[in-house]
N, C-alpha and C. Protein backbone atom coordinates (compact mmCIF):
# COMPACT_ATOMS: atom_id res chain seq x y z
N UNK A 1 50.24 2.10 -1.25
CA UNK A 1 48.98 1.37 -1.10
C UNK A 1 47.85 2.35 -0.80
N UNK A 2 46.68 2.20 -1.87
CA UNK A 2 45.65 3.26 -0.86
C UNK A 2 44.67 2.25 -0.10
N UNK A 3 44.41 3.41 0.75
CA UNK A 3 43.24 3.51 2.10
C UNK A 3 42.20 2.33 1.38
N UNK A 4 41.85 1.49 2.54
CA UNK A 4 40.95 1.03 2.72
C UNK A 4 39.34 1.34 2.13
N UNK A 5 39.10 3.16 2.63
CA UNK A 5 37.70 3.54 2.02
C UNK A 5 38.22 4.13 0.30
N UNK A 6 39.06 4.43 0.10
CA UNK A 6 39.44 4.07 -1.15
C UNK A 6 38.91 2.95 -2.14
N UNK A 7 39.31 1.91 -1.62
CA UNK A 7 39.64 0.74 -2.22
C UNK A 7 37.86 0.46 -2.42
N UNK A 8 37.61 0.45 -0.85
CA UNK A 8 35.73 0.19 -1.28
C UNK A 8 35.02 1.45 -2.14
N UNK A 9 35.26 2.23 -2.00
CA UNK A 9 34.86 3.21 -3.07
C UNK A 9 34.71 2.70 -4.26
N UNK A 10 35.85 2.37 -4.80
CA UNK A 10 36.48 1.90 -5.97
C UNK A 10 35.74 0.78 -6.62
N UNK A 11 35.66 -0.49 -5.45
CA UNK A 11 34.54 -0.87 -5.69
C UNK A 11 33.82 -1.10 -5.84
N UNK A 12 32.93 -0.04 -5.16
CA UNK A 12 31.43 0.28 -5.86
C UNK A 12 31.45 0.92 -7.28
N UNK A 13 31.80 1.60 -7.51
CA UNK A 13 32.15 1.95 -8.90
C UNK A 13 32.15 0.54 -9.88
N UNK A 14 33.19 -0.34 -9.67
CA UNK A 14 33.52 -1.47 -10.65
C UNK A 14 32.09 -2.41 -10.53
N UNK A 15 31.38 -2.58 -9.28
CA UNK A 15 30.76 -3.87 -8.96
C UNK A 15 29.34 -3.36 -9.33
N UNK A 16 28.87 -1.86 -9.03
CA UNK A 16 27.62 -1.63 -9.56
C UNK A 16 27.61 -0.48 -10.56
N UNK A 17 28.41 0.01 -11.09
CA UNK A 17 28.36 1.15 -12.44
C UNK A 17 26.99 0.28 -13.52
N UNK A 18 27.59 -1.01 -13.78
CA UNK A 18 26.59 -1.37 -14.93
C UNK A 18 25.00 -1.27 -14.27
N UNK A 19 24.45 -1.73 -13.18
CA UNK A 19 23.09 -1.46 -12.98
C UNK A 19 22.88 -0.12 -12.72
N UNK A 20 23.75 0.54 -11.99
CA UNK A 20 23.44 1.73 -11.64
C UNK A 20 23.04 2.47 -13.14
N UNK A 21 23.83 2.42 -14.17
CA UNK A 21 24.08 3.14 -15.26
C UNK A 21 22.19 2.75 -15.90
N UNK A 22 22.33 1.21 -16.23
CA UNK A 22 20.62 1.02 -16.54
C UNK A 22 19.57 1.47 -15.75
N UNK A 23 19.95 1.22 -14.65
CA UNK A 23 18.29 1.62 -14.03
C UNK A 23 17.97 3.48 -14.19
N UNK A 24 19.27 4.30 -13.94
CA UNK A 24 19.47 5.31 -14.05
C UNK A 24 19.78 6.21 -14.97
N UNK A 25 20.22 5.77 -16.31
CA UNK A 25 20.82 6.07 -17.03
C UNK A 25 21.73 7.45 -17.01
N UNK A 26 22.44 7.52 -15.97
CA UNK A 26 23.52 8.04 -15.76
C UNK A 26 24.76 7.31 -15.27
N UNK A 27 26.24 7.62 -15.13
CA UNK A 27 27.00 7.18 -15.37
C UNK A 27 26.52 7.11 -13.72
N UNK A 28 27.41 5.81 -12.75
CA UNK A 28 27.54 6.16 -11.05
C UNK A 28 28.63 6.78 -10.88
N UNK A 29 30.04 7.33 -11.50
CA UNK A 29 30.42 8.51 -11.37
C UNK A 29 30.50 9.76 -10.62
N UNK A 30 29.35 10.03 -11.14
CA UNK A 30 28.51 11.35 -11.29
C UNK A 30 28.34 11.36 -9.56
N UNK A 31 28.23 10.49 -8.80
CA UNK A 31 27.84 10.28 -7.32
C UNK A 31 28.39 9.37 -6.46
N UNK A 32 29.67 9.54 -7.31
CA UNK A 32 30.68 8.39 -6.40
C UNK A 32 32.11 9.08 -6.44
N UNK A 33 32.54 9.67 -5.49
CA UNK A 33 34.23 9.60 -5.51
C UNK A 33 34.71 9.06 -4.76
N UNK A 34 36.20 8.62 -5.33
CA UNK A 34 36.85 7.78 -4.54
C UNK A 34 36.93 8.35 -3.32
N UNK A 35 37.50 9.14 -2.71
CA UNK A 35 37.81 9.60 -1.51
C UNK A 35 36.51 9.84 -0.70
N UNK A 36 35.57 10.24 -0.73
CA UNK A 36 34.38 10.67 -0.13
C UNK A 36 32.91 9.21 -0.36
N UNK A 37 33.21 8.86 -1.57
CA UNK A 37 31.92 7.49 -1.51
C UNK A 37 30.96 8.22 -2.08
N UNK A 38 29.54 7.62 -1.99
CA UNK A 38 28.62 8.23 -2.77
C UNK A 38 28.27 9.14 -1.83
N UNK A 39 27.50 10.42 -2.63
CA UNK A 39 26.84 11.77 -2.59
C UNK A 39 25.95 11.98 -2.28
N UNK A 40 25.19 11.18 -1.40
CA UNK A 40 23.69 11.18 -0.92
C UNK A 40 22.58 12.35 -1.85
N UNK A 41 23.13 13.62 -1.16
CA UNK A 41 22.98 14.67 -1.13
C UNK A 41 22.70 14.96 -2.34
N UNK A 42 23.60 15.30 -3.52
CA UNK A 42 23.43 15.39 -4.58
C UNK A 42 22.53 14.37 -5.56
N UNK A 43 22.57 12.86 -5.42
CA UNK A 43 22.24 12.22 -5.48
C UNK A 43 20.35 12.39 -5.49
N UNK A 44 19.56 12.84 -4.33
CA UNK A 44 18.59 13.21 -3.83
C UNK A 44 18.48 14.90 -4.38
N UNK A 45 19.51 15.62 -5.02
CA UNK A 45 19.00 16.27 -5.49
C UNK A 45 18.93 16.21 -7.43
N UNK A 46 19.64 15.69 -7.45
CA UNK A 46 19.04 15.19 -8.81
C UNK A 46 17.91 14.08 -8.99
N UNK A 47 16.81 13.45 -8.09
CA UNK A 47 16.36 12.71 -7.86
C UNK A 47 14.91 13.46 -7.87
N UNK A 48 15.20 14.96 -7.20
CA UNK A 48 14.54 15.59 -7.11
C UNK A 48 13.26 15.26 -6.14
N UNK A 49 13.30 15.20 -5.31
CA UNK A 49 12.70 14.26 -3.22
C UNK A 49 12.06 15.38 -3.33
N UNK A 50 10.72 15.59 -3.21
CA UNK A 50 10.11 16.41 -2.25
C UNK A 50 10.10 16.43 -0.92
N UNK A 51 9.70 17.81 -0.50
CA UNK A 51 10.16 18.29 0.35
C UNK A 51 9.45 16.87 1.85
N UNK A 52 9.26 16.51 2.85
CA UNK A 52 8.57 15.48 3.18
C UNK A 52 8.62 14.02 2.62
N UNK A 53 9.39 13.95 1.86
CA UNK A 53 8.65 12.71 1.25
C UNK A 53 10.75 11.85 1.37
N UNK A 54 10.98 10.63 1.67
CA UNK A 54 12.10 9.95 1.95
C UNK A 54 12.38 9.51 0.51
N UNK A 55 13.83 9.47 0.34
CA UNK A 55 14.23 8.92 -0.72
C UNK A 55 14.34 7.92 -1.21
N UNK A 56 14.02 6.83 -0.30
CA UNK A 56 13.73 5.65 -0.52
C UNK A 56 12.40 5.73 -1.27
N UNK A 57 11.05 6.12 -0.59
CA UNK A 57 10.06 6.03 -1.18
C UNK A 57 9.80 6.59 -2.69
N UNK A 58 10.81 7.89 -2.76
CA UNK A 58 10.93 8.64 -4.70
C UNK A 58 11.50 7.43 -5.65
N UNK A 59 12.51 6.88 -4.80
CA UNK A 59 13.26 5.63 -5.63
C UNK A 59 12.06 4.84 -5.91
N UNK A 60 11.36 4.10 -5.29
CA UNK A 60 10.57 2.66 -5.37
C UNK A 60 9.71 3.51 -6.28
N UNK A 61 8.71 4.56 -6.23
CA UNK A 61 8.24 5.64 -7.15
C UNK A 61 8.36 5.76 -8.45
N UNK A 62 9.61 6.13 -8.66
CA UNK A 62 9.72 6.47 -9.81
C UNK A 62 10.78 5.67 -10.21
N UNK A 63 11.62 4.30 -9.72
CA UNK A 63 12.34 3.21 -10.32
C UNK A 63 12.05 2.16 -9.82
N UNK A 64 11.83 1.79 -9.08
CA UNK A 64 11.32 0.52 -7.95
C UNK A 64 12.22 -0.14 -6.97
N UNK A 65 11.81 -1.25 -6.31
CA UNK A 65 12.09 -1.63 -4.95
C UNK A 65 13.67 -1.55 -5.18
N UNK A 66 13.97 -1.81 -6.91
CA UNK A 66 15.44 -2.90 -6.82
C UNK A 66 16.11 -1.53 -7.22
N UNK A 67 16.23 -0.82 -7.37
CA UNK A 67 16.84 0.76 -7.12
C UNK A 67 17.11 1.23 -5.69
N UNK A 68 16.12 0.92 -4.90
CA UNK A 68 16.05 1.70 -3.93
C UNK A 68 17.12 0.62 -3.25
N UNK A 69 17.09 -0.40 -3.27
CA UNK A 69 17.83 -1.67 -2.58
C UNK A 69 19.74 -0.96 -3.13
N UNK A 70 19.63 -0.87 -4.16
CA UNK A 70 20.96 -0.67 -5.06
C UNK A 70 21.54 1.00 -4.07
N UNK A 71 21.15 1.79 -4.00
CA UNK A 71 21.36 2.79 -3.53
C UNK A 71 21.95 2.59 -1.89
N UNK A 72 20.58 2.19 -1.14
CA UNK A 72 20.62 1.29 0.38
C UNK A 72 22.22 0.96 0.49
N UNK A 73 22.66 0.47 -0.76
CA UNK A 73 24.55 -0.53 -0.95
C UNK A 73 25.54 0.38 -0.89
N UNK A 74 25.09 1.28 -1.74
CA UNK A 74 25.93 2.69 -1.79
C UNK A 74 26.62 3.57 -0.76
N UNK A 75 25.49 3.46 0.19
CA UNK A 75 25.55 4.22 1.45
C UNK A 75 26.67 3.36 2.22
């Protein structure tokens, strides 16, 4: 049987890949492993955050509120 944060991992993958993939057009993959969850980090650096400025606010910016909400889930 796997782990618990496994399993939710997993599910984020299945439950938001399709919006993630549109709003982003990258795979959620790319910032999701099973064992660890999403990648903040990387995530914000392909997002490319200035230096000062929160990642929430680059999201609503440059995708809007319902991105930034989608991400918020991730965590």
């Amino acid at each position: 049987m796997l782990p618990n944060y496994v399993l939710k991992n997993r599910d984020l993958i299945v439950n938001h890949g399709q919006e993630f993939k549109k709003i982003f057009g990258l795979p959620i993959n790319k910032f999701i492993d099973p064992m660890t969850g999403f990648d903040i980090i990387a995530f914000d650096d392909w997002l490319e955050t200035p230096d000062g400025e929160s990642t929430r606010d680059q999201l609503i910016a440059k995708y809007g509120e319902r991105a930034a909400e989608l991400v918020e889930g991730l965590l």
